[in-house]
C-alpha atoms as a PDB file:
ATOM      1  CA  UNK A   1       1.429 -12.424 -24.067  1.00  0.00           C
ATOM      2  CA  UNK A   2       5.010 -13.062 -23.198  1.00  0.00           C
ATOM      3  CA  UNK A   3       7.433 -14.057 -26.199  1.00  0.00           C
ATOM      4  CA  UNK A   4      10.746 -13.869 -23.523  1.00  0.00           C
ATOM      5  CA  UNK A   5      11.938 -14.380 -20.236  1.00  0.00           C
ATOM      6  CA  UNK A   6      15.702 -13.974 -18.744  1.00  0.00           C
ATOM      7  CA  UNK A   7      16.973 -15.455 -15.609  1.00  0.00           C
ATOM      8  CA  UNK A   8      19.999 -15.910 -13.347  1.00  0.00           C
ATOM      9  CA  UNK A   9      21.376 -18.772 -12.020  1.00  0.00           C
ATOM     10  CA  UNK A  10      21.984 -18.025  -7.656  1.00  0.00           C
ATOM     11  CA  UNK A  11      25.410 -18.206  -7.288  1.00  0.00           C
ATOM     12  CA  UNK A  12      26.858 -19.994  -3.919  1.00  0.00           C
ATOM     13  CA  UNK A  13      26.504 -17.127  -2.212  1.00  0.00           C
ATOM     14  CA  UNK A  14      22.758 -16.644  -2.089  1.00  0.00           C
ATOM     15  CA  UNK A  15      22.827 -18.416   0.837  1.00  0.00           C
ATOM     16  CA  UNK A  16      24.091 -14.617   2.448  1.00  0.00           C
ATOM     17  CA  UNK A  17      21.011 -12.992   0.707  1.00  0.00           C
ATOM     18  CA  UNK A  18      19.644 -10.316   2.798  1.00  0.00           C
ATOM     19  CA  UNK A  19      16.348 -11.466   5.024  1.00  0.00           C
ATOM     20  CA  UNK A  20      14.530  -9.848   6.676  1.00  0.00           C
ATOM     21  CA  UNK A  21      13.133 -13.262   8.194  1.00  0.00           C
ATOM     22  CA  UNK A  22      16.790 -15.039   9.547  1.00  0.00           C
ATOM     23  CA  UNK A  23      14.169 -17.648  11.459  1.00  0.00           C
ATOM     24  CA  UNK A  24      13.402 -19.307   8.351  1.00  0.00           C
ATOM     25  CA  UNK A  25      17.618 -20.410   8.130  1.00  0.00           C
ATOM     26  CA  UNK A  26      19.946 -19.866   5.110  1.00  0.00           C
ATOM     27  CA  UNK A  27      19.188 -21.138   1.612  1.00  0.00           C
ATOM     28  CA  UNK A  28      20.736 -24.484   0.527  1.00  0.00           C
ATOM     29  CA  UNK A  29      22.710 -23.701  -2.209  1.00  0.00           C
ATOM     30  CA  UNK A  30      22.029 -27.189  -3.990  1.00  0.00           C
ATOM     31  CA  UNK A  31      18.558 -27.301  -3.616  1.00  0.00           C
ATOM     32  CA  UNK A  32      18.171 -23.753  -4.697  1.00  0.00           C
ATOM     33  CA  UNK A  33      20.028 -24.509  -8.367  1.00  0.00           C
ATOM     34  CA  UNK A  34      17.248 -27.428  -8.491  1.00  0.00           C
ATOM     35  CA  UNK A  35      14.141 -25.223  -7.437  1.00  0.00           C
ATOM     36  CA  UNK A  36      15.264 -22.429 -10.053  1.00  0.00           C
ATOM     37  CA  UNK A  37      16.058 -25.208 -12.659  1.00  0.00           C
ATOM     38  CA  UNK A  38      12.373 -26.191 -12.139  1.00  0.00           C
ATOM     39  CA  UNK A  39      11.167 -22.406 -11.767  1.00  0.00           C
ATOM     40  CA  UNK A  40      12.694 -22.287 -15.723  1.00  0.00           C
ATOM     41  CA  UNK A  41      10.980 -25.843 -16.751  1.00  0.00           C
ATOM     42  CA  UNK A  42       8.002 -24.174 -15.214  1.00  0.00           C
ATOM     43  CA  UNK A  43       8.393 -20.849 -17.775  1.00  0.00           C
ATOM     44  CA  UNK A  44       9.403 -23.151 -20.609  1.00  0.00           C
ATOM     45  CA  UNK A  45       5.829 -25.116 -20.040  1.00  0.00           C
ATOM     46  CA  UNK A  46       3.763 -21.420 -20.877  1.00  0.00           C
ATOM     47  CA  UNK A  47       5.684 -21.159 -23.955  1.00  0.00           C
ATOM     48  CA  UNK A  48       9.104 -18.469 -23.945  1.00  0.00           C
ATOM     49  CA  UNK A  49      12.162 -18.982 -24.393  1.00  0.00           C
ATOM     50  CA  UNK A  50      14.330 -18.639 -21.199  1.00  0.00           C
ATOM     51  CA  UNK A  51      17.931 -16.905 -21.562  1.00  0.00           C
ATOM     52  CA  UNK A  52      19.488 -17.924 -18.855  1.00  0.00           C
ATOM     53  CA  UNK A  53      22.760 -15.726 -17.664  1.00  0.00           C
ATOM     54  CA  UNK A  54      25.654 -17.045 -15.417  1.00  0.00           C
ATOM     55  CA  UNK A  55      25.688 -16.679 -11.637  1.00  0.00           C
ATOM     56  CA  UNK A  56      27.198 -13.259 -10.519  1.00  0.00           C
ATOM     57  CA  UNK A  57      29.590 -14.440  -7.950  1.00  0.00           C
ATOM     58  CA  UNK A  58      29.991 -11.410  -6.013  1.00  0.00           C
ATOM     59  CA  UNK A  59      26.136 -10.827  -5.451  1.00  0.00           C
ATOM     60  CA  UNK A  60      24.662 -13.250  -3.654  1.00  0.00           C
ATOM     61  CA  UNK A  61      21.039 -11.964  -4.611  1.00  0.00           C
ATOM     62  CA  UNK A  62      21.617 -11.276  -8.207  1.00  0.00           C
ATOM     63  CA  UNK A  63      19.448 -14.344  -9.180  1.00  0.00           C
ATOM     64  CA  UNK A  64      16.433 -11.676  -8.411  1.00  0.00           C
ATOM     65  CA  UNK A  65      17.096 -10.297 -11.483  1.00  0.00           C
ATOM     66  CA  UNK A  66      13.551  -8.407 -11.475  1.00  0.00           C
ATOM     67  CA  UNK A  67      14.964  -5.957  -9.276  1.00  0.00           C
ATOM     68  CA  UNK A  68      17.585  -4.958 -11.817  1.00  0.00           C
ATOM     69  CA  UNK A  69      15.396  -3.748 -14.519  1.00  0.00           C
ATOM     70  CA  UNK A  70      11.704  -3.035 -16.102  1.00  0.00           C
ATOM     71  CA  UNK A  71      10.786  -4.321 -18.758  1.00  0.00           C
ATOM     72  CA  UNK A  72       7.716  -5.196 -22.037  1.00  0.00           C
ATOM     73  CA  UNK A  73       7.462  -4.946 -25.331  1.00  0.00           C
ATOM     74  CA  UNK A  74       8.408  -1.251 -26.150  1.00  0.00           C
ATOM     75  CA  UNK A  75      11.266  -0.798 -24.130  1.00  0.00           C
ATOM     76  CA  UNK A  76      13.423  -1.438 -21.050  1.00  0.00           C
ATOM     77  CA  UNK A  77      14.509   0.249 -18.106  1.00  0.00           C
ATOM     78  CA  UNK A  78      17.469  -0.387 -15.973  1.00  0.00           C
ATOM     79  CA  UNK A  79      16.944  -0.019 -12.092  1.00  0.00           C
ATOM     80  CA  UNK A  80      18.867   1.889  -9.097  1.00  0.00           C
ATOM     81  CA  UNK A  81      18.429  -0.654  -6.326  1.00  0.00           C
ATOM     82  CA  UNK A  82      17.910   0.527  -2.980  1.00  0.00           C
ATOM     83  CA  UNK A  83      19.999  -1.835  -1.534  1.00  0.00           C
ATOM     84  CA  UNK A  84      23.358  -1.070  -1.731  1.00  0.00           C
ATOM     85  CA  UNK A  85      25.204  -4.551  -1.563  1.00  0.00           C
ATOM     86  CA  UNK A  86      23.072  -4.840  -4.957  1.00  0.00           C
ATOM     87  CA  UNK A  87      23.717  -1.692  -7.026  1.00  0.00           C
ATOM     88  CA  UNK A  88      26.674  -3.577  -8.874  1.00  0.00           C
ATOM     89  CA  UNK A  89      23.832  -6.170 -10.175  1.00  0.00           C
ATOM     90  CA  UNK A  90      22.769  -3.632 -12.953  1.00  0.00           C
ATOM     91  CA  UNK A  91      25.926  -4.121 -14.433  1.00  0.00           C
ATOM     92  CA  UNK A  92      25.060  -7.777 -15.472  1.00  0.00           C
ATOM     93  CA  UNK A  93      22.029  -6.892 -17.185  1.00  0.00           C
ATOM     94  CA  UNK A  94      22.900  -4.507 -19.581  1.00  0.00           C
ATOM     95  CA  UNK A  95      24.691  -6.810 -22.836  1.00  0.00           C
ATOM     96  CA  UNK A  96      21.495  -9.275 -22.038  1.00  0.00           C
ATOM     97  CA  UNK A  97      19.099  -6.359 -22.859  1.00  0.00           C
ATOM     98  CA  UNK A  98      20.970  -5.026 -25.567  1.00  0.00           C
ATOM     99  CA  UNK A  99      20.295  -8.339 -27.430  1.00  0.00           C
ATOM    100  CA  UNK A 100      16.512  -7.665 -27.089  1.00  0.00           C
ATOM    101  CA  UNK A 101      16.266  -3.345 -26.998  1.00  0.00           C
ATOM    102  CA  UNK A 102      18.355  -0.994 -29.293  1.00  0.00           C
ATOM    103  CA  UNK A 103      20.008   1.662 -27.363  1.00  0.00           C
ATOM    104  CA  UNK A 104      17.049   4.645 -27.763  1.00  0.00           C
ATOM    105  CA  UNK A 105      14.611   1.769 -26.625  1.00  0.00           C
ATOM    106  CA  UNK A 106      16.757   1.326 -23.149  1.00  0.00           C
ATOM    107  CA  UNK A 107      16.824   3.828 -20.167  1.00  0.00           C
ATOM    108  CA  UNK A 108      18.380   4.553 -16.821  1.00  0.00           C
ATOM    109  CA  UNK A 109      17.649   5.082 -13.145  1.00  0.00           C
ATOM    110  CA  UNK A 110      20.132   7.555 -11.733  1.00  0.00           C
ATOM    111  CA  UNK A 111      21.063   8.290  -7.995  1.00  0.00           C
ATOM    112  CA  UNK A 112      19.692  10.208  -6.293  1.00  0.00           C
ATOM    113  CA  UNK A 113      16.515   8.109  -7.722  1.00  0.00           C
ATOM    114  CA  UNK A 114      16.165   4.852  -6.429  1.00  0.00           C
ATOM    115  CA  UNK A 115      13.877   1.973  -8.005  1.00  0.00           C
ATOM    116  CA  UNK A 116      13.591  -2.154  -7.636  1.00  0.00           C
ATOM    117  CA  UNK A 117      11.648  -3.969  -9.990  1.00  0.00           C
ATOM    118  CA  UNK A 118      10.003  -5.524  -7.413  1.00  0.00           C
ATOM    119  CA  UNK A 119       7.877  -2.465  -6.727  1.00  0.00           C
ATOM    120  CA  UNK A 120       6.991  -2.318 -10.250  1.00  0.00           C
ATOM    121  CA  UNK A 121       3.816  -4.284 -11.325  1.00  0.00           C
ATOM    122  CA  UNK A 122       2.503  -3.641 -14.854  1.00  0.00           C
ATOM    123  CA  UNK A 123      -1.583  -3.469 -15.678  1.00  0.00           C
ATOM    124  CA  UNK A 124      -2.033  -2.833 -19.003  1.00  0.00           C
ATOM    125  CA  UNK A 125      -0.929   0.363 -19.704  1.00  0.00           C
ATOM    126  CA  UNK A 126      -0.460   1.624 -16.557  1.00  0.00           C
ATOM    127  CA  UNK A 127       2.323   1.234 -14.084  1.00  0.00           C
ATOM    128  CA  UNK A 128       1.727   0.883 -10.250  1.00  0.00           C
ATOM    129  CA  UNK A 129       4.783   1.816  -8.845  1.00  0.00           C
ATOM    130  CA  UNK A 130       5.698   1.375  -4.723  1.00  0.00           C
ATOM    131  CA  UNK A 131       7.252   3.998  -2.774  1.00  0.00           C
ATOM    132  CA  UNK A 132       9.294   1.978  -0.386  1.00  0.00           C
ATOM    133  CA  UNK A 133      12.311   1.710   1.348  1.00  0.00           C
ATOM    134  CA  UNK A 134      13.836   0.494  -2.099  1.00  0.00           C
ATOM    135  CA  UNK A 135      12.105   2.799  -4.531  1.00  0.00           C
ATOM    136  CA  UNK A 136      12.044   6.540  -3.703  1.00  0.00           C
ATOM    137  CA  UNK A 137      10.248   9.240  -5.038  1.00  0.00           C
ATOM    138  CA  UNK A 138      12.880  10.259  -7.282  1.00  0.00           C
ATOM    139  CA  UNK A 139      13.132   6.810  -8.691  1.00  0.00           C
ATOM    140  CA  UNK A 140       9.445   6.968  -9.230  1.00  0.00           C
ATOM    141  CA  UNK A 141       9.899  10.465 -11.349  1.00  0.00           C
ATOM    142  CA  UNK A 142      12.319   9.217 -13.336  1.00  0.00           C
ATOM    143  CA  UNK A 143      10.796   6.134 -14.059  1.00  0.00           C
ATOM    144  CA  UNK A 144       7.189   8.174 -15.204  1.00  0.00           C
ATOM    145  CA  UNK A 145       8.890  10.169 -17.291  1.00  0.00           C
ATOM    146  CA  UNK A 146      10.909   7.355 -19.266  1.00  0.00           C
ATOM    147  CA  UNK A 147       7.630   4.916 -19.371  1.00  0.00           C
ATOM    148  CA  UNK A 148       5.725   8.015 -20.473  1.00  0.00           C
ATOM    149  CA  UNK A 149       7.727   8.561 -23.616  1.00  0.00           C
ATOM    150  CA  UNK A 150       6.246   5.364 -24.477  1.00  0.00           C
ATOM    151  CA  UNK A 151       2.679   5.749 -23.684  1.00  0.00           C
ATOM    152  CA  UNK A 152       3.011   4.404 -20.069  1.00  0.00           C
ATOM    153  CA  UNK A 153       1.109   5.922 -17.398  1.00  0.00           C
ATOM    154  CA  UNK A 154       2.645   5.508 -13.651  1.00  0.00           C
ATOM    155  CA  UNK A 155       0.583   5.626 -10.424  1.00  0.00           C
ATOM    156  CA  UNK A 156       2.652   5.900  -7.154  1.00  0.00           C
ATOM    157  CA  UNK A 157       1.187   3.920  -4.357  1.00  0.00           C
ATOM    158  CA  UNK A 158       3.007   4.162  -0.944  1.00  0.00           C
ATOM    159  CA  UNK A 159       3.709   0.911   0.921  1.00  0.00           C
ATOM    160  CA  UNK A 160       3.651   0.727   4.958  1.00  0.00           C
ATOM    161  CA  UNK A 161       4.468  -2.801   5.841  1.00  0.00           C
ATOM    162  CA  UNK A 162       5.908  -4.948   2.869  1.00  0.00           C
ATOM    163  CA  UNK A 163       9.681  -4.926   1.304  1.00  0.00           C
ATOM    164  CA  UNK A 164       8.264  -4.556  -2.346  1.00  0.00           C
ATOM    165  CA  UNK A 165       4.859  -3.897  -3.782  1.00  0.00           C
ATOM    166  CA  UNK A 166       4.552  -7.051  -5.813  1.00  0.00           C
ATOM    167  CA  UNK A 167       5.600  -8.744  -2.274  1.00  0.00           C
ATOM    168  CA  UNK A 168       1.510  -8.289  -1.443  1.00  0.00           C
ATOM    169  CA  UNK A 169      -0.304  -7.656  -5.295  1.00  0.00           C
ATOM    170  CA  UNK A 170       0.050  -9.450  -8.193  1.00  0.00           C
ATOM    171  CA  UNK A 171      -1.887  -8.444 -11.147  1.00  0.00           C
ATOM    172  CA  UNK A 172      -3.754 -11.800 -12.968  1.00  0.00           C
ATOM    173  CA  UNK A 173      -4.634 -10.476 -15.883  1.00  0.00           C
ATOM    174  CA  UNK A 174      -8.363  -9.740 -16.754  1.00  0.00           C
ATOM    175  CA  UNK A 175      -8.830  -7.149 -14.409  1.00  0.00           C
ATOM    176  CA  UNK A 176      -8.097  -9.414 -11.349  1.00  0.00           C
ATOM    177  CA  UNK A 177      -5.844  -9.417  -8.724  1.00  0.00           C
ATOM    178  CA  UNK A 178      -4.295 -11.521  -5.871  1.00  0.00           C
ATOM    179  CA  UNK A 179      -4.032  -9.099  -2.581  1.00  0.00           C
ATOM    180  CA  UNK A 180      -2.883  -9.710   0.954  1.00  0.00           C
ATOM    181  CA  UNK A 181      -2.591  -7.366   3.815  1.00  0.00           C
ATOM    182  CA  UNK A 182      -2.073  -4.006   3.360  1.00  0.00           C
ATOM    183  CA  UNK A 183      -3.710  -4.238  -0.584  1.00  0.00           C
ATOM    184  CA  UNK A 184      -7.165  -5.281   0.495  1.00  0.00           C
ATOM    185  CA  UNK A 185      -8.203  -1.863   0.872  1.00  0.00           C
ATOM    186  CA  UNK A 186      -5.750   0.033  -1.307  1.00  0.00           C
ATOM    187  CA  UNK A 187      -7.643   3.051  -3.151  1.00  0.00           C
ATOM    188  CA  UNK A 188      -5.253   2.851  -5.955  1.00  0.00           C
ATOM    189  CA  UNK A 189      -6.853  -0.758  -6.980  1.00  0.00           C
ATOM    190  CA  UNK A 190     -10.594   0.188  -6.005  1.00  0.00           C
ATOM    191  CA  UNK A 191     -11.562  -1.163  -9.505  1.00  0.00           C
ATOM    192  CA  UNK A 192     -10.192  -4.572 -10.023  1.00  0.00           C
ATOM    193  CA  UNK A 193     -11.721  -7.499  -8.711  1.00  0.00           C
ATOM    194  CA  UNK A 194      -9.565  -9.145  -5.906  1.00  0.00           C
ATOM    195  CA  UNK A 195      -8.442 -12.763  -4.889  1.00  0.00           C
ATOM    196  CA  UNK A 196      -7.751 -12.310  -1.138  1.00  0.00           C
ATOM    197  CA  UNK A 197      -5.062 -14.089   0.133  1.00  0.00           C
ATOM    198  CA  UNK A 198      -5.325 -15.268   3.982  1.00  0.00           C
ATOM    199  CA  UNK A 199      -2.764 -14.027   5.894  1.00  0.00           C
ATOM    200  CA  UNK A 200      -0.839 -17.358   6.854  1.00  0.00           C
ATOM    201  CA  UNK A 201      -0.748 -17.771   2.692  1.00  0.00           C
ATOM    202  CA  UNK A 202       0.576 -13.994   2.031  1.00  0.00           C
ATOM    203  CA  UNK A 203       3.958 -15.277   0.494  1.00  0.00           C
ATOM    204  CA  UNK A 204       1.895 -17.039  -2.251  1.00  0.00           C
ATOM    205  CA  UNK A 205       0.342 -13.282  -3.236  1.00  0.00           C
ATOM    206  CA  UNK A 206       3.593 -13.426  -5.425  1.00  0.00           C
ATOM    207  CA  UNK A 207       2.180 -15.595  -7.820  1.00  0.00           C
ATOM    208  CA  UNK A 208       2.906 -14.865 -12.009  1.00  0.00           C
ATOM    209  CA  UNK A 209       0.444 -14.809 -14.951  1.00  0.00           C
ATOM    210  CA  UNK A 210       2.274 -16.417 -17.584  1.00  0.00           C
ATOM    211  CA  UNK A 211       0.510 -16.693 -21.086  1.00  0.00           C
ATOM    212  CA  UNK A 212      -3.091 -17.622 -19.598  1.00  0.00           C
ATOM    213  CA  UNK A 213      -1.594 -20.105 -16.867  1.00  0.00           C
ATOM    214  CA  UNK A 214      -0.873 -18.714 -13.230  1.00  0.00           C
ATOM    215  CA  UNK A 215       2.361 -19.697 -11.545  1.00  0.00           C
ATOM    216  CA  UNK A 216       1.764 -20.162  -7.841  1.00  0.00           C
ATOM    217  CA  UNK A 217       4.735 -21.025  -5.337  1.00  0.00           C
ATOM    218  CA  UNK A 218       4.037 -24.622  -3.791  1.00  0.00           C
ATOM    219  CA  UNK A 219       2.862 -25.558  -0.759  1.00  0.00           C
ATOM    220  CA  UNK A 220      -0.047 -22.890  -0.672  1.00  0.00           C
ATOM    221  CA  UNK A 221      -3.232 -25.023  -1.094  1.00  0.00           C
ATOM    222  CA  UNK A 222      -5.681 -21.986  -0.234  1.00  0.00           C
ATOM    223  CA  UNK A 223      -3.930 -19.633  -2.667  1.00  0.00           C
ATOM    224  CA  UNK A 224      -3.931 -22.915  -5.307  1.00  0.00           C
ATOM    225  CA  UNK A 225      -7.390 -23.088  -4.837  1.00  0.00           C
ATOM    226  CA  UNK A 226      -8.536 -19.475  -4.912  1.00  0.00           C
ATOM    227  CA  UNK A 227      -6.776 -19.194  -8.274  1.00  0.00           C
ATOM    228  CA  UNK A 228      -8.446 -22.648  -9.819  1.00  0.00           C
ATOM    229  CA  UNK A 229     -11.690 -21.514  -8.365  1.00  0.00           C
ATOM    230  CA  UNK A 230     -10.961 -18.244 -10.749  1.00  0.00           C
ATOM    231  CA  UNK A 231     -10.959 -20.317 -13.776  1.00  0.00           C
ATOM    232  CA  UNK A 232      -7.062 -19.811 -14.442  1.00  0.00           C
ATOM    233  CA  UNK A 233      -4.536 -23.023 -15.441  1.00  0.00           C
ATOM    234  CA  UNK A 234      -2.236 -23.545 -12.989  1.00  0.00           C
ATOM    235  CA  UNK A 235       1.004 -24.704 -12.474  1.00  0.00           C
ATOM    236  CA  UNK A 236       3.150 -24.822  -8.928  1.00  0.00           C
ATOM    237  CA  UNK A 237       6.767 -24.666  -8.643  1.00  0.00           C
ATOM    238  CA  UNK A 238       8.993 -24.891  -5.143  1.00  0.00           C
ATOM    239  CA  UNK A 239      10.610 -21.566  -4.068  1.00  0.00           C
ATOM    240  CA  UNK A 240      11.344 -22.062  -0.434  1.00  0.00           C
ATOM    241  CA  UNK A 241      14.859 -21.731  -0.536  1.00  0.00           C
ATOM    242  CA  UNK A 242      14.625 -18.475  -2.347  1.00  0.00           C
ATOM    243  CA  UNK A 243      11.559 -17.236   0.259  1.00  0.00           C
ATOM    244  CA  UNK A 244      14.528 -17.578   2.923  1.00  0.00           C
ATOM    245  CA  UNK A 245      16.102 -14.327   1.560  1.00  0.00           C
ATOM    246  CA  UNK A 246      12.852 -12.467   0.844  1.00  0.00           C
ATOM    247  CA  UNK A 247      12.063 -13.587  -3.125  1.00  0.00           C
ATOM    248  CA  UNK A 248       9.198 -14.886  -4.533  1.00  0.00           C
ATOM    249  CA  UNK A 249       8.214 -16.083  -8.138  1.00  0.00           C
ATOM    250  CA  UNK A 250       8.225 -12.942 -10.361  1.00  0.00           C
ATOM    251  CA  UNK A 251      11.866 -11.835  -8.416  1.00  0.00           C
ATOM    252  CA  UNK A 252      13.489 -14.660 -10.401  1.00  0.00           C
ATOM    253  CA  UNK A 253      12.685 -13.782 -13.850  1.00  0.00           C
ATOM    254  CA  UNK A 254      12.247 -10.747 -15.800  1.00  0.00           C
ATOM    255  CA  UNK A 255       9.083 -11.358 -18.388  1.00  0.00           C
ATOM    256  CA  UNK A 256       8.126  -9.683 -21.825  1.00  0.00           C
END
């Protein structure tokens, strides 16, 4: 269960977040602040608090502030993003987890390791970890042996066609998870049972588990079904503007 959540207001600039879809056109700066103002009602409704942090105004994806670092209950890790235009982001994140971690509790990604949070997606006690063009296999070393100091295991699973593992898998809890595309047939998830997502639904794979209830982006009626039909509480919450500039639901918060 989740006790905590942080977040990050987008800044004006997040409408010159990268994409790697320009077709869908730049966010709208005011109707982003009101989809992530009802992204944090939504968080508020499963029962954490939400510390919300001020917009970074050099960064125009900092409101992704998953990327920045990993974290649950035992400790936190602070990330190495791939991207370079982001690498200043960690910076912003490091007095917010200081009021939750003490220092021994909080670790680093250095160069040359690489890591986004967004390749991180936590089962338990294991860690499923993408090796992408974000997250190296240094970053993936480094991050084992800090998660392992805390009883952690880490499984590396290489990614072929998505920006970030947690871009096509979500874990749901109770040994289930949403797939799309390339996950369907993923050895490293042979054993959990899987909600397939159909392929003109795959942004809604990014769905979160919060508390019991599964948040599931709007507009995705098959995915909103599929998740009903699995006996899990739902609520929906609009994210287009933030899907313009490749984020999803769990890139907006960080959880624990």
């Amino acid at each position: 269960m989740f006790t905590h959540t942080i977040v990050r207001t987008p800044c004006p600039k997040v409408c010159d977040g990268i994409t790697s879809s320009p077709e869908l056109g730049k966010p709208v700066y005011e109707k982003a602040l009101k989809q992530h103002e009802a992204y944090i009602g939504a968080l508020k409704a499963c029962g954490v608090d939400v510390l919300v942090l001020p917009p970074m105004e050099e960064y125009p994806d900092s409101c992704f502030v998953e990327d920045v670092a990993v974290v649950n209950k035992k400790c936190a890790l602070i990330t190495n993003p791939g991207a370079d235009t982001r690498k200043g982001e960690i910076l912003g994140i490091v007095d917010a987890l200081k009021k939750f971690y003490r220092e021994d509790q909080i670790g680093r990604i250095t160069a040359p390791g690489t890591l986004e949070g967004g390749d991180v997606m936590k089962c338990g006690s294991t860690y499923y970890v993408g090796l992408s063009a974000r997250t190296n296999a240094e970053g993936i070393r480094q991050f084992a042996a800090f998660m392992g100091k805390f009883g952690f295991e880490t499984v590396e699973v290489p990614l072929t066609h998505v920006l970030h593992l947690k871009t096509g898998v979500n874990y749901l809890e109770n040994n289930t998870m949403l797939v799309s595309g390339e996950f369907i047939d993923k050895p490293e998830f042979a054993s959990f049972d899987k909600i397939v997502i159909p392929e003109e639904e795959a942004y809604a794979a990014n769905c979160i588990w919060m508390n019991g209830t599964v948040i599931v982006p709007e507009g995705y009626e098959a995915v909103l079904r599929a998740v009903k039909d699995a006996g899990y509480p739902v609520l929906t919450t609009d994210t287009s503007e933030f899907r313009k500039i490749d984020g999803g639901l769990s890139c907006l918060s960080l959880r624990f």
